[in-house]
N, C-alpha and C. Protein backbone atom coordinates (compact mmCIF):
# COMPACT_ATOMS: atom_id res chain seq x y z
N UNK A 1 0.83 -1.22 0.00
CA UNK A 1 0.00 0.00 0.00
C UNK A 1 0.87 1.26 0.00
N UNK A 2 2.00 1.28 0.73
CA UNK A 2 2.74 2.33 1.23
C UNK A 2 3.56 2.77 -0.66
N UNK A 3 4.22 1.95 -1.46
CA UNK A 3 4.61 2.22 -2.56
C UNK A 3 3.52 3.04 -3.17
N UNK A 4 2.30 2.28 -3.45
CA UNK A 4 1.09 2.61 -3.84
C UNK A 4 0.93 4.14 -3.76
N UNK A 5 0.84 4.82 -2.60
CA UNK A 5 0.72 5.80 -2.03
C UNK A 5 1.98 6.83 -2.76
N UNK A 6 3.36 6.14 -2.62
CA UNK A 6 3.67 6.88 -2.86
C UNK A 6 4.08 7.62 -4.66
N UNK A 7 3.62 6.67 -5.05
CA UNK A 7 3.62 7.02 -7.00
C UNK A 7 2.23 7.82 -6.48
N UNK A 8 1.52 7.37 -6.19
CA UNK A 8 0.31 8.52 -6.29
C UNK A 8 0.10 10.33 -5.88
N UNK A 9 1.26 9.98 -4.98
CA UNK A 9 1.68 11.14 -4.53
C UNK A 9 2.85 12.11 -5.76
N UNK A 10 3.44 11.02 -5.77
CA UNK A 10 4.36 11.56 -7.39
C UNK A 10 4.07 12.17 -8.53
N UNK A 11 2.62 11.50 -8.93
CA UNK A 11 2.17 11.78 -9.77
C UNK A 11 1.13 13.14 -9.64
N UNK A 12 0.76 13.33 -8.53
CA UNK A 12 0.28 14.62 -8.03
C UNK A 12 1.03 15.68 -7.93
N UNK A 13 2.01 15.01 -7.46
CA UNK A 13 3.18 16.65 -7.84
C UNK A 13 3.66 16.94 -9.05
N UNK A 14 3.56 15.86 -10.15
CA UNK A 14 4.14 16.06 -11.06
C UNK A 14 3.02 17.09 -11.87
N UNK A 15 1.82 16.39 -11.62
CA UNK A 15 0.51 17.17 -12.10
C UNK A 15 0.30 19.13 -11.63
N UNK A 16 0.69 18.93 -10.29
CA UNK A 16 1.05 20.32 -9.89
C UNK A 16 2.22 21.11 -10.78
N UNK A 17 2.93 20.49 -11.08
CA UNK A 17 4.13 21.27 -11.40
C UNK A 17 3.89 21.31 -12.79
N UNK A 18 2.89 20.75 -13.46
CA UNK A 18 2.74 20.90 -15.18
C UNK A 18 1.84 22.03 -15.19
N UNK A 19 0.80 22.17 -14.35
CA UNK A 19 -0.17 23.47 -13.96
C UNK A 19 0.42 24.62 -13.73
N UNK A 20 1.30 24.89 -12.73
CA UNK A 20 2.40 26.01 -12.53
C UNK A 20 2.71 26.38 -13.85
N UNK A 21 3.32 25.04 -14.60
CA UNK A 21 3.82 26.00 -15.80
C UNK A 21 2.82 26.02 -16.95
N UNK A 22 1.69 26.41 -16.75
CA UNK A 22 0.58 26.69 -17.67
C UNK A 22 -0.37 27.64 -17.25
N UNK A 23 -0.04 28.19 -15.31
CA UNK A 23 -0.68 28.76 -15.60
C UNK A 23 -0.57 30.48 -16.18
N UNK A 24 -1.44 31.21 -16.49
CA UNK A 24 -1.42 32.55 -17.14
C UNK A 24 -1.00 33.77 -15.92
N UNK A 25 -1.50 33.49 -14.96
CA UNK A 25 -1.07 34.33 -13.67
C UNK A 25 -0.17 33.81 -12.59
N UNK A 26 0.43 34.92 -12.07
CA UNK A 26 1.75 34.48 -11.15
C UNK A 26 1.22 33.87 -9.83
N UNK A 27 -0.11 34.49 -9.10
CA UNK A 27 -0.34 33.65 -8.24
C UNK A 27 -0.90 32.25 -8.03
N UNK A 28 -1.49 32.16 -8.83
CA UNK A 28 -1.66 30.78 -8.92
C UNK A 28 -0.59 29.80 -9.36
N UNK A 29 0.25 30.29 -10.09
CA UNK A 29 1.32 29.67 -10.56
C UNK A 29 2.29 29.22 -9.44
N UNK A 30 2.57 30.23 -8.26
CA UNK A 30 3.13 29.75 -7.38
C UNK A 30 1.95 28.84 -6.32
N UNK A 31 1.00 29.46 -6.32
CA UNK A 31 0.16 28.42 -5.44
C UNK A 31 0.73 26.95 -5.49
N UNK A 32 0.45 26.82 -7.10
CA UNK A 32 0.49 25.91 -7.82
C UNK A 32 2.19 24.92 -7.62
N UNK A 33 2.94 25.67 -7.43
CA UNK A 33 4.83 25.40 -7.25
C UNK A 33 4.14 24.79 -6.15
N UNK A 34 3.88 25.55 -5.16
CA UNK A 34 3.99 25.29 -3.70
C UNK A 34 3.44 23.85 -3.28
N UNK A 35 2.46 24.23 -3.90
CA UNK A 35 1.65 22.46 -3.91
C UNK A 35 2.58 21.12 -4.61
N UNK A 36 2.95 21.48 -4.99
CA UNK A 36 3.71 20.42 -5.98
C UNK A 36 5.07 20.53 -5.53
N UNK A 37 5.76 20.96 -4.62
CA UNK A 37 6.89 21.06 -4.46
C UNK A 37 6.56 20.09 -2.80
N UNK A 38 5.38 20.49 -2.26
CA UNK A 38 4.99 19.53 -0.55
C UNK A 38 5.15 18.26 -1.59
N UNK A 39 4.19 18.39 -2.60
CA UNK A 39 4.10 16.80 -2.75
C UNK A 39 5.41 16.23 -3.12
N UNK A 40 6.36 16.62 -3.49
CA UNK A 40 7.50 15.89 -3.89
C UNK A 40 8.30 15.97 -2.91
N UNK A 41 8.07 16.71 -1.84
CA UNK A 41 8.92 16.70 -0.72
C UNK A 41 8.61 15.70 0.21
N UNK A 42 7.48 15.24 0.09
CA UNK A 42 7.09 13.61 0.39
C UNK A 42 6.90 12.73 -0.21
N UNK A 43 6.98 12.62 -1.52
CA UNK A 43 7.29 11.61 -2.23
C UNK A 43 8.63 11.52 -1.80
N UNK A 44 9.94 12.14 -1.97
CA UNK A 44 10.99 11.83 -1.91
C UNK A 44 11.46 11.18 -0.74
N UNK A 45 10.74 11.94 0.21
CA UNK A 45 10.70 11.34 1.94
C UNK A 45 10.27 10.24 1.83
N UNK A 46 9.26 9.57 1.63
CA UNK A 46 8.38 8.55 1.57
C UNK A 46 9.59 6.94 0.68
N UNK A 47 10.42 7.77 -0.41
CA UNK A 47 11.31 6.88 -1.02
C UNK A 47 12.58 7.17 -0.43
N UNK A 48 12.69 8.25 0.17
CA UNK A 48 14.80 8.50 0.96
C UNK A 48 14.90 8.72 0.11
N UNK A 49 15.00 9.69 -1.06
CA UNK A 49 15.92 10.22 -1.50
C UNK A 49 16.03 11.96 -1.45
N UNK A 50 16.98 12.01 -0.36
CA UNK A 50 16.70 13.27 0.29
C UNK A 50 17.35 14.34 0.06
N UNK A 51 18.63 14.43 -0.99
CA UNK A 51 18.68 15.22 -1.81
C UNK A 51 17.83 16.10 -2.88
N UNK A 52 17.03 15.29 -2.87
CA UNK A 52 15.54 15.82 -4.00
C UNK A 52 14.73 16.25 -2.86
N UNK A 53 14.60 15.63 -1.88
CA UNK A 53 13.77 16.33 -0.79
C UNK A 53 14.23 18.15 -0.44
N UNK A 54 15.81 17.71 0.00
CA UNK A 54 16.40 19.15 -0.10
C UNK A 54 16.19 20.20 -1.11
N UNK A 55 16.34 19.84 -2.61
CA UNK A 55 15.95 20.63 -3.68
C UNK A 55 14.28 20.96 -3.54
N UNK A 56 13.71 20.43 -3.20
CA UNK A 56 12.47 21.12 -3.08
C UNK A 56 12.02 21.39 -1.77
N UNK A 57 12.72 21.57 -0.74
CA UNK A 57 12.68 22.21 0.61
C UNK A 57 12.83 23.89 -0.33
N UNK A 58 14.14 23.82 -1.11
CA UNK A 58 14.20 25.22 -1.23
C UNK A 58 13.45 25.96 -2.22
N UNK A 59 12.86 25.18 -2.90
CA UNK A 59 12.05 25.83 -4.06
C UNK A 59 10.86 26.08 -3.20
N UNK A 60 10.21 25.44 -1.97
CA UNK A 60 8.93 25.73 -1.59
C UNK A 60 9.42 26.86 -1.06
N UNK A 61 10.49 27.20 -0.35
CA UNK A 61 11.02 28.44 0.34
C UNK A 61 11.04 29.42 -0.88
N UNK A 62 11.44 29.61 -1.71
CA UNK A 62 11.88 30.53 -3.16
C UNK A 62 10.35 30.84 -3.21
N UNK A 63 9.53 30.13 -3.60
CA UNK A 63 8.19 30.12 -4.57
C UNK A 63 7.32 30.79 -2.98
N UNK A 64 7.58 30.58 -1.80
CA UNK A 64 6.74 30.98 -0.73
C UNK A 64 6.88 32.37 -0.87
N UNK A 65 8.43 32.80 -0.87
CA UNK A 65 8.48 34.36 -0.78
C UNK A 65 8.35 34.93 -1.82
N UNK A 66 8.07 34.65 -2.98
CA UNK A 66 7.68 35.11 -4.29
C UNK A 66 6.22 35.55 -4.38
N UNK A 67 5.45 34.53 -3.34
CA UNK A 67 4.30 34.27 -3.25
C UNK A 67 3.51 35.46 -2.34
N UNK A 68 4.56 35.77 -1.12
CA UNK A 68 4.03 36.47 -0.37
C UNK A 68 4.42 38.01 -0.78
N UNK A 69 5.74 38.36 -1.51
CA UNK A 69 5.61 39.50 -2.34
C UNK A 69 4.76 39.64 -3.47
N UNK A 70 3.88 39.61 -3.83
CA UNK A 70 3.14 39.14 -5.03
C UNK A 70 1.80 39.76 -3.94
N UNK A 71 1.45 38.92 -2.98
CA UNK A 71 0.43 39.06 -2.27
C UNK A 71 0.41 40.59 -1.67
N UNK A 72 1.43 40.49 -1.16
CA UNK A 72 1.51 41.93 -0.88
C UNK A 72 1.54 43.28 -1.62
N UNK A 73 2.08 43.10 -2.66
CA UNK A 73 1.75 44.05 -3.73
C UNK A 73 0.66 44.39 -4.38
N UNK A 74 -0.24 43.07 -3.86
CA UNK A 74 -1.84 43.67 -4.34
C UNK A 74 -2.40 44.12 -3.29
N UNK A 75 -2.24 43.60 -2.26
CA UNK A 75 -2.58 44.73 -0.86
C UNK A 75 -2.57 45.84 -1.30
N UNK A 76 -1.03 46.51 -1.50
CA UNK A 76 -0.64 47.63 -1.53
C UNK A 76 -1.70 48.65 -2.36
N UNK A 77 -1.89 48.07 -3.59
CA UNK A 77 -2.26 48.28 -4.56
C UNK A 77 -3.61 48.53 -4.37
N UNK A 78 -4.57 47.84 -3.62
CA UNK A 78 -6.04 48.29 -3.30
C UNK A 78 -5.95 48.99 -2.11
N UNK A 79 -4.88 49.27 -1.26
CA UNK A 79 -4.68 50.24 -0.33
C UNK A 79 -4.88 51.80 -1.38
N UNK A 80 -3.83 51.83 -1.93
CA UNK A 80 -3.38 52.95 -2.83
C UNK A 80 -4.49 53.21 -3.53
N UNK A 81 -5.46 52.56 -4.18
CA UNK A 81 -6.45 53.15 -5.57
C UNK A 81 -7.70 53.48 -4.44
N UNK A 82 -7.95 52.84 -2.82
CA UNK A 82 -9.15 52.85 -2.58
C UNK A 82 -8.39 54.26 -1.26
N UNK A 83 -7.25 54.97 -1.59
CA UNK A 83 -7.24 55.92 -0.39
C UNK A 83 -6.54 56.98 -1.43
N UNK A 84 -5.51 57.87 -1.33
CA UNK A 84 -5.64 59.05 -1.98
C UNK A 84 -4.82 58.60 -3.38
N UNK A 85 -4.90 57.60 -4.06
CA UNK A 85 -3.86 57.14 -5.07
C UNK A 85 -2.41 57.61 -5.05
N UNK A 86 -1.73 57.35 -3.83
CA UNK A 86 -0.49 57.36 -4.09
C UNK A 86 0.19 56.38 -4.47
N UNK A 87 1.30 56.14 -4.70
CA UNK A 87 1.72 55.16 -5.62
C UNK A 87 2.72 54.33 -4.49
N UNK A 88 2.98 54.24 -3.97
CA UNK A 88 4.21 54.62 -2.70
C UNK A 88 4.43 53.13 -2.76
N UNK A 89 3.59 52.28 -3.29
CA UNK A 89 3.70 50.58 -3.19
C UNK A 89 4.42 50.25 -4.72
N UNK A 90 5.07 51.11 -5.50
CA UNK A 90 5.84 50.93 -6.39
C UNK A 90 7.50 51.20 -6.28
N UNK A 91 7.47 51.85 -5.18
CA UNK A 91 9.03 52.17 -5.12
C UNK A 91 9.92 51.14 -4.57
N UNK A 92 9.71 49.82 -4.53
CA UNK A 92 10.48 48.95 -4.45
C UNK A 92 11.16 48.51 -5.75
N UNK A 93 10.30 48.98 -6.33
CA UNK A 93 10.30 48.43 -8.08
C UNK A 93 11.06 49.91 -9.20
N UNK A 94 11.51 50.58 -8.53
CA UNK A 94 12.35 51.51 -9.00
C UNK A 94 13.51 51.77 -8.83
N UNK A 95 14.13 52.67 -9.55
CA UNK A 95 15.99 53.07 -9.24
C UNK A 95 15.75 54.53 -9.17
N UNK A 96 17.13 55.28 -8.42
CA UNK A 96 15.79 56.35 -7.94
C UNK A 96 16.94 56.96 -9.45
N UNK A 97 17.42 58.55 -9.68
CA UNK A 97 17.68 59.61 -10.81
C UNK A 97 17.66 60.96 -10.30
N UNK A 98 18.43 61.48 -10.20
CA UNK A 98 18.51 62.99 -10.11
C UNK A 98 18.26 63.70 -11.31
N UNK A 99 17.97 65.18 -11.02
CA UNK A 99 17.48 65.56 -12.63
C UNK A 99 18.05 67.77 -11.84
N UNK A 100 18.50 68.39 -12.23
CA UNK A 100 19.28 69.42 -11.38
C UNK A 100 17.77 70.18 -12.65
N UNK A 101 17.69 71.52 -11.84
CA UNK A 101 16.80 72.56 -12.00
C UNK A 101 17.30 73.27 -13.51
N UNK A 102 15.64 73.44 -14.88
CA UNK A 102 15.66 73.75 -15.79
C UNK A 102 15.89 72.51 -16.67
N UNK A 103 16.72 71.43 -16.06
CA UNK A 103 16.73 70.35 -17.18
C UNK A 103 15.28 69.93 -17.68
N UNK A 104 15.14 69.01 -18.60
CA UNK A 104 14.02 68.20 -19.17
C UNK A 104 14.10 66.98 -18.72
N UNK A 105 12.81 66.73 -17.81
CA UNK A 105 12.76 64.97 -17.43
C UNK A 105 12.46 64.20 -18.82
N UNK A 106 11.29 64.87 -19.29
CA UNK A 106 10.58 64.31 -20.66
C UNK A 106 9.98 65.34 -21.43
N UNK A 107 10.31 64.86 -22.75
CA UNK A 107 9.85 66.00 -23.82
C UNK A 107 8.63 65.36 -24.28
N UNK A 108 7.66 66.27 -25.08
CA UNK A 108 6.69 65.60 -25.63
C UNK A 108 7.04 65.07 -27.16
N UNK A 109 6.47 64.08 -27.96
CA UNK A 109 7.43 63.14 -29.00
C UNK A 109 8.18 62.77 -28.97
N UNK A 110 8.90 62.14 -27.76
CA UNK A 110 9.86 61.63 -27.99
C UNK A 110 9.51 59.93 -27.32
N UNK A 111 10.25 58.93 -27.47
CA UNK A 111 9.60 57.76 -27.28
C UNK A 111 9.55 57.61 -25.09
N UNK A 112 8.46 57.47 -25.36
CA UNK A 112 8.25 56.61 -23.56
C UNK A 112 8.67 55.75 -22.90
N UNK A 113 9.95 55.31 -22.35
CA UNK A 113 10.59 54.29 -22.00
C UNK A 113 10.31 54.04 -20.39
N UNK A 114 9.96 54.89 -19.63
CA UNK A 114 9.90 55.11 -18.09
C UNK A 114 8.57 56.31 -17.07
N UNK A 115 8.62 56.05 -16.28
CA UNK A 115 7.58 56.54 -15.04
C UNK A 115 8.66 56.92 -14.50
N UNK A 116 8.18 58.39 -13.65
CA UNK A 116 8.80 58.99 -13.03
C UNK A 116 8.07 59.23 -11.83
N UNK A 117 8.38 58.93 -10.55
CA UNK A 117 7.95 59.41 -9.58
C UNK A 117 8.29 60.20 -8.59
N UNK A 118 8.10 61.27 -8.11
CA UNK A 118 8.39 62.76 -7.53
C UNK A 118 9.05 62.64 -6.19
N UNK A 119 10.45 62.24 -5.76
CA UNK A 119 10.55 62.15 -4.53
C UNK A 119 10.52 63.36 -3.83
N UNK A 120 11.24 64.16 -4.12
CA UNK A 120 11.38 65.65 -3.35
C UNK A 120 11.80 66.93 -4.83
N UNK A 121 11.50 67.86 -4.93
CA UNK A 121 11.39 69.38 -5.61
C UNK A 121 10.09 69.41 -6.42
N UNK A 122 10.02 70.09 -7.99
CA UNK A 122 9.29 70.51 -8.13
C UNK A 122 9.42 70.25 -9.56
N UNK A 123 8.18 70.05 -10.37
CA UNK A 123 8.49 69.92 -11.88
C UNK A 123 7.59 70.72 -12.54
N UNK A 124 7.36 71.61 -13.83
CA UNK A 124 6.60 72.13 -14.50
C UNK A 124 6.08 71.35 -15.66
N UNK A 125 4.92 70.85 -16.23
CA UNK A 125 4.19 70.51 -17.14
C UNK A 125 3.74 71.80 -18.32
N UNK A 126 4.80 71.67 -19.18
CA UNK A 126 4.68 72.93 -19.84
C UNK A 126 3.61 73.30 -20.73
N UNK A 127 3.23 72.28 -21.66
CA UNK A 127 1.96 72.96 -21.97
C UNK A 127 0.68 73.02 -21.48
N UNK A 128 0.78 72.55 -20.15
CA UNK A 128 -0.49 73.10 -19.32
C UNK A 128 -0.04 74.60 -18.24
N UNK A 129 1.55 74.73 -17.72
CA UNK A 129 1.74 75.66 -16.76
C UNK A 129 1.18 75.06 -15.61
N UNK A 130 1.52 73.75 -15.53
CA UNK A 130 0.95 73.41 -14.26
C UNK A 130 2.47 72.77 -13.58
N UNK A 131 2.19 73.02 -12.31
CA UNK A 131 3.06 73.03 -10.89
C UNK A 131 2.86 71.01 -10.23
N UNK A 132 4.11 70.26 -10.15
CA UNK A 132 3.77 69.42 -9.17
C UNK A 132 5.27 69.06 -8.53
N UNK A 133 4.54 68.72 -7.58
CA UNK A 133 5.78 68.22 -6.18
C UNK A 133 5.82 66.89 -5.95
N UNK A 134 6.38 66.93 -4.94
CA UNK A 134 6.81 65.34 -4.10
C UNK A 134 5.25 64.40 -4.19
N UNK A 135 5.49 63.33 -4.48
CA UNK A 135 4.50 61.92 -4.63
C UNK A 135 3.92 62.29 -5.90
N UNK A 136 4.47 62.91 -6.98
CA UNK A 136 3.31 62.79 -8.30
C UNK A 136 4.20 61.95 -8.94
N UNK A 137 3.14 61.21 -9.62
CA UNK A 137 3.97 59.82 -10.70
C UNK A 137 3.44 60.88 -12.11
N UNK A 138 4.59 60.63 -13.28
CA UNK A 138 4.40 61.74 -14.50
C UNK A 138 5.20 60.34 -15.27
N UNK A 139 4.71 60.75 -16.18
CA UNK A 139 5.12 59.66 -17.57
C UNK A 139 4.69 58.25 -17.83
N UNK A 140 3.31 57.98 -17.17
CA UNK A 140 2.90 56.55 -17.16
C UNK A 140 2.11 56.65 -18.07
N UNK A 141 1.70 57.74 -17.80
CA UNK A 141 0.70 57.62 -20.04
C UNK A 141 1.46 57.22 -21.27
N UNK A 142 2.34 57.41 -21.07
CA UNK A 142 2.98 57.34 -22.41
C UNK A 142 3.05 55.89 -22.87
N UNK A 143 2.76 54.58 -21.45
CA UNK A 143 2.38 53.63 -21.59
C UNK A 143 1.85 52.96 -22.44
N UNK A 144 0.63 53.83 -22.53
CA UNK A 144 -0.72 53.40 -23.18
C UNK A 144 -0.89 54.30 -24.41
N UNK A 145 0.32 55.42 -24.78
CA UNK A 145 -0.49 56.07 -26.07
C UNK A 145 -0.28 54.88 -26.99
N UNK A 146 -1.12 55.34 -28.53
CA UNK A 146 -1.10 54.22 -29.41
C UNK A 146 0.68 54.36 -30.32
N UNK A 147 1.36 55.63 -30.09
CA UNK A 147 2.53 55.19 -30.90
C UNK A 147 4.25 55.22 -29.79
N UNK A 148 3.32 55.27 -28.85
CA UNK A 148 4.08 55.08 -27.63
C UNK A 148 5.31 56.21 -27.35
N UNK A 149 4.47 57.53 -27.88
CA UNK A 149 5.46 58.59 -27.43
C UNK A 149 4.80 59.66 -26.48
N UNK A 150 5.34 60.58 -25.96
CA UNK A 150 5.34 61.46 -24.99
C UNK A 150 4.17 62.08 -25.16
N UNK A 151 2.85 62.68 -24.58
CA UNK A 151 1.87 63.92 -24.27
C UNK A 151 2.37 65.09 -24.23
N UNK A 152 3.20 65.36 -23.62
CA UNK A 152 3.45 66.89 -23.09
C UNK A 152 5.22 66.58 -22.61
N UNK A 153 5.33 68.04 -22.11
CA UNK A 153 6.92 67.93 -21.69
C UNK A 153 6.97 68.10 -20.43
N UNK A 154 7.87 67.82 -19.50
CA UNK A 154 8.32 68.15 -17.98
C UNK A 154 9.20 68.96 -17.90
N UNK A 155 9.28 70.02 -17.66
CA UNK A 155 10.64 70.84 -17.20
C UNK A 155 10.77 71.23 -15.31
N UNK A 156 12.21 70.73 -14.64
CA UNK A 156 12.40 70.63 -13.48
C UNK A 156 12.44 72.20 -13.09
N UNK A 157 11.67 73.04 -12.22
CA UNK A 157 11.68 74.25 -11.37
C UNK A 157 12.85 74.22 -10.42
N UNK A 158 13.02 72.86 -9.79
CA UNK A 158 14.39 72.85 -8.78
C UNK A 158 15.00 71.50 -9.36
N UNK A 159 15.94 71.47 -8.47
CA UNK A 159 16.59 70.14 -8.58
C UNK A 159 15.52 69.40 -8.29
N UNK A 160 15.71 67.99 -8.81
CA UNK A 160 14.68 67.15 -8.57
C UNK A 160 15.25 65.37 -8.10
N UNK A 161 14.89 65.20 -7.44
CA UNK A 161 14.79 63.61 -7.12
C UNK A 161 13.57 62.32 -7.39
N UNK A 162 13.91 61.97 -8.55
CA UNK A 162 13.23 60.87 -8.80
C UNK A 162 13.54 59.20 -8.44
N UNK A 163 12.24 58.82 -8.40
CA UNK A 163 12.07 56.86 -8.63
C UNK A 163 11.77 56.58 -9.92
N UNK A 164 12.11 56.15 -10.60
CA UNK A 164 12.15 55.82 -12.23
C UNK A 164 11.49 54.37 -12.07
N UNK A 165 10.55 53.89 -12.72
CA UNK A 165 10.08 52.62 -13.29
C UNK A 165 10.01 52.60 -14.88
N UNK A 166 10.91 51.73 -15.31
CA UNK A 166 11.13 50.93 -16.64
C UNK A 166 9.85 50.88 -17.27
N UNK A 167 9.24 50.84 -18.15
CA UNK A 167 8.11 50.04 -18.76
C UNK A 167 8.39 48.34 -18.57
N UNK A 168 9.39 48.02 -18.95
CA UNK A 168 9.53 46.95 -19.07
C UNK A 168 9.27 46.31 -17.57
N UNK A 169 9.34 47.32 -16.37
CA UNK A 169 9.18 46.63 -14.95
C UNK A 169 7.57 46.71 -15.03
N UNK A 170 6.95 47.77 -15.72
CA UNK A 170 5.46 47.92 -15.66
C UNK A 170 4.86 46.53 -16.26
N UNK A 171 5.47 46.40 -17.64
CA UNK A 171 4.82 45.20 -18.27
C UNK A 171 4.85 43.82 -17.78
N UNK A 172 6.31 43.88 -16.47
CA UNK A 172 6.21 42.52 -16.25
C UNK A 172 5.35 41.99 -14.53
N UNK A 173 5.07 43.90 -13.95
CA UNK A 173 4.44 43.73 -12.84
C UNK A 173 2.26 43.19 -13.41
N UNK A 174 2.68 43.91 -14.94
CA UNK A 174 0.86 43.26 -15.33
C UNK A 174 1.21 41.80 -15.89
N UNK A 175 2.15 41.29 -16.23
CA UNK A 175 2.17 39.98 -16.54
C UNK A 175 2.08 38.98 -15.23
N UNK A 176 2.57 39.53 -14.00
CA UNK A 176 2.45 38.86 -12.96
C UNK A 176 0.97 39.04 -12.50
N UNK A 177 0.63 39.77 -12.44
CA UNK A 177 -0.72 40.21 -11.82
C UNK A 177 -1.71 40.77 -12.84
N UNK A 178 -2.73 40.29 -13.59
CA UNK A 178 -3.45 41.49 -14.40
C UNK A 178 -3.99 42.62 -13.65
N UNK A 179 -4.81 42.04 -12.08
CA UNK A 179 -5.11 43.00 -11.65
C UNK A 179 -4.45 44.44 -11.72
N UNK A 180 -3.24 44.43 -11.77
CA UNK A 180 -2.26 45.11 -11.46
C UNK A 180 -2.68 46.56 -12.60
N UNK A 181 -2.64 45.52 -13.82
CA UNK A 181 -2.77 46.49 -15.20
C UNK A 181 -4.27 47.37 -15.00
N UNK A 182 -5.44 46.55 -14.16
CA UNK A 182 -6.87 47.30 -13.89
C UNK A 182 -6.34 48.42 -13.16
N UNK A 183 -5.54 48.23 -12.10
CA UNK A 183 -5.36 49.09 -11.08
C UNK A 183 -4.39 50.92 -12.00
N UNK A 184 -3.72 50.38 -12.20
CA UNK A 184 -2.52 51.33 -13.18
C UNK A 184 -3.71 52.33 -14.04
N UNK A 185 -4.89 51.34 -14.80
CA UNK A 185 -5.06 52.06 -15.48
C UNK A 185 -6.84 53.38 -14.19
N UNK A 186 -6.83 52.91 -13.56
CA UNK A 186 -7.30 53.67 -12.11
C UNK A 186 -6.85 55.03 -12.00
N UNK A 187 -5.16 54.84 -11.93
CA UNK A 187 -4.29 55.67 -11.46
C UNK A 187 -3.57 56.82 -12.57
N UNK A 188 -4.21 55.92 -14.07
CA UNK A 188 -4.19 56.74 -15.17
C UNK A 188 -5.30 57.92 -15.56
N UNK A 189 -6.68 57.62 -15.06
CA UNK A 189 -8.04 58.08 -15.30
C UNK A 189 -8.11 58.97 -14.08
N UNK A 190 -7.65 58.84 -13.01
CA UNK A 190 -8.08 59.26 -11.84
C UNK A 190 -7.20 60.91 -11.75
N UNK A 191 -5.80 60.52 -12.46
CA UNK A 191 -4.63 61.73 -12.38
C UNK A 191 -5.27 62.33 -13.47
N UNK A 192 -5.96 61.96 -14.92
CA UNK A 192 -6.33 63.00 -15.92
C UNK A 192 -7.58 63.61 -15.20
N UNK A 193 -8.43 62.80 -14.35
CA UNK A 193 -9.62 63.99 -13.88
C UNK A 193 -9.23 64.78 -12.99
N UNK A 194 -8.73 64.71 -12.26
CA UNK A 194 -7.37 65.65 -11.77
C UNK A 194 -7.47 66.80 -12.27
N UNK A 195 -6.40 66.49 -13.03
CA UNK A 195 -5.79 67.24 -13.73
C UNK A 195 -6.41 68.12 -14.88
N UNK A 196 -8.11 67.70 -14.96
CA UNK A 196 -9.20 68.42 -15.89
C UNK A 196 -9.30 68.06 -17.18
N UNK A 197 -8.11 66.90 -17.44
CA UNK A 197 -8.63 66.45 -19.25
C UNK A 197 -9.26 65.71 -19.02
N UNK A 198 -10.19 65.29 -18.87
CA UNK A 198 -11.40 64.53 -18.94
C UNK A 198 -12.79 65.34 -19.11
N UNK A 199 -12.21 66.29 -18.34
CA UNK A 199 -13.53 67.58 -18.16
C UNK A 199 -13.65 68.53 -19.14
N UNK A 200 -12.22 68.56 -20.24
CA UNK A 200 -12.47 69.50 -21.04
C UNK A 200 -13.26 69.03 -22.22
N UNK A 201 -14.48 70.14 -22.88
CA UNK A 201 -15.31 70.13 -24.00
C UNK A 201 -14.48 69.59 -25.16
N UNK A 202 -15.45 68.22 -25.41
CA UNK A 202 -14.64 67.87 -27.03
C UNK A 202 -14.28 69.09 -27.97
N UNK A 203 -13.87 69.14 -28.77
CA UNK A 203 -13.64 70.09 -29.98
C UNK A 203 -14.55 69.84 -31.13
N UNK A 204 -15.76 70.61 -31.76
CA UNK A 204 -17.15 70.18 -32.57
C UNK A 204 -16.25 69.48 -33.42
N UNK A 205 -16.79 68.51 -34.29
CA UNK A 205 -16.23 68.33 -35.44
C UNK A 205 -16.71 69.51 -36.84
N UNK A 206 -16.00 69.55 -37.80
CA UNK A 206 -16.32 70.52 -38.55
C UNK A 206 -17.09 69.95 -40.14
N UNK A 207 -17.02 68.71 -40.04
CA UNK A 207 -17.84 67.82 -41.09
C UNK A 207 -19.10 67.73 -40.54
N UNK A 208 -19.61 67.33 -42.13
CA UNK A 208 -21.06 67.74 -41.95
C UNK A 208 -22.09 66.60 -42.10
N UNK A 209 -22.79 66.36 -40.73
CA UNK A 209 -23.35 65.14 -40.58
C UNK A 209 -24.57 64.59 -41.51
């Protein structure tokens, strides 16, 4: 019975670990490790071979804390969209950038590679003449335009201290999480009503219906 048991158990982890790698989202995917890594950590127990036991002692450890940063970042994340949308649960995921007073963070047309987030001075949004400080995230639209270049320009009032996020860290925090990408785009809609483009009057069209 006891052999019995334990191919059955084998074959359950093996089944876990083909799911992990199929599934489309990161949490389940580790759910999915985690499960399949117990089961082989007793299959192997169950046969002594405890070198393989060891190898997946540490993968359940790897895939646990993967698991619980992951978890936590969506915390963060419905903390942030359901209280004043600050972003403050992204700066783990950044490198920070200095930028000295009058330079250009971002021009408008030019291609969108990064998010900028406001640690301390002051930046100007030039073709609006608008003023922002410490905690504003600027350049995450450029995300989502369709030819993936700049809106408007930034020019720094003081020296400035930024947290920079990659696109490429954006695209791979919505590949881990879609929620993630619902949330972002929250924090996209929420800063233009803000900021009054949402509120401004279309422009008539001048063709004739």
């Amino acid at each position: 019975m006891e052999p019995y048991l334990a191919d059955l158990i084998g074959v359950a982890a093996a089944a876990a670990s083909l799911y992990s790698a199929h599934a489309k989202t990161m949490v389940p995917l580790r759910v999915a490790a985690i499960v399949g890594n117990i089961l082989a950590m007793a299959y192997s127990f169950m046969l002594g071979t405890y070198p393989t036991f060891t190898l997946n002692a540490a993968l359940l450890a790897l895939h646990g804390w993967r698991l619980w940063a992951m978890l936590n970042l969506i915390r963060d994340i419905d903390v942030a969209t359901g209280s004043d949308m600050n972003v403050d649960w992204l700066l783990p995921y950044t490198r920070p950038k200095h930028f000295k007073a009058d330079s250009i963070m971002m021009e408008r047309g030019e291609y969108a590679t990064a998010a900028f987030y406001i640690v301390s001075g002051e930046v100007e949004i030039v073709e609006i003449k608008e003023t922002f400080g410490k905690g504003t995230l600027l350049g995450e639209i450029g995300l989502f335009t369709p030819n993936g270049r700049r809106i408007m320009t930034v020019r720094c009032k003081t020296d400035v201290q930024t947290a920079v996020i990659d696109y490429d860290q954006f695209k791979e925090l919505y590949f881990q999480n879609p929620q993630f990408g619902f949330r972002l785009l929250h924090l996209v809609v929420e800063r233009l009503q803000r900021s009054g483009e949402l509120l401004r009057p279309a422009v008539p069209s001048t063709r004739s219906l």
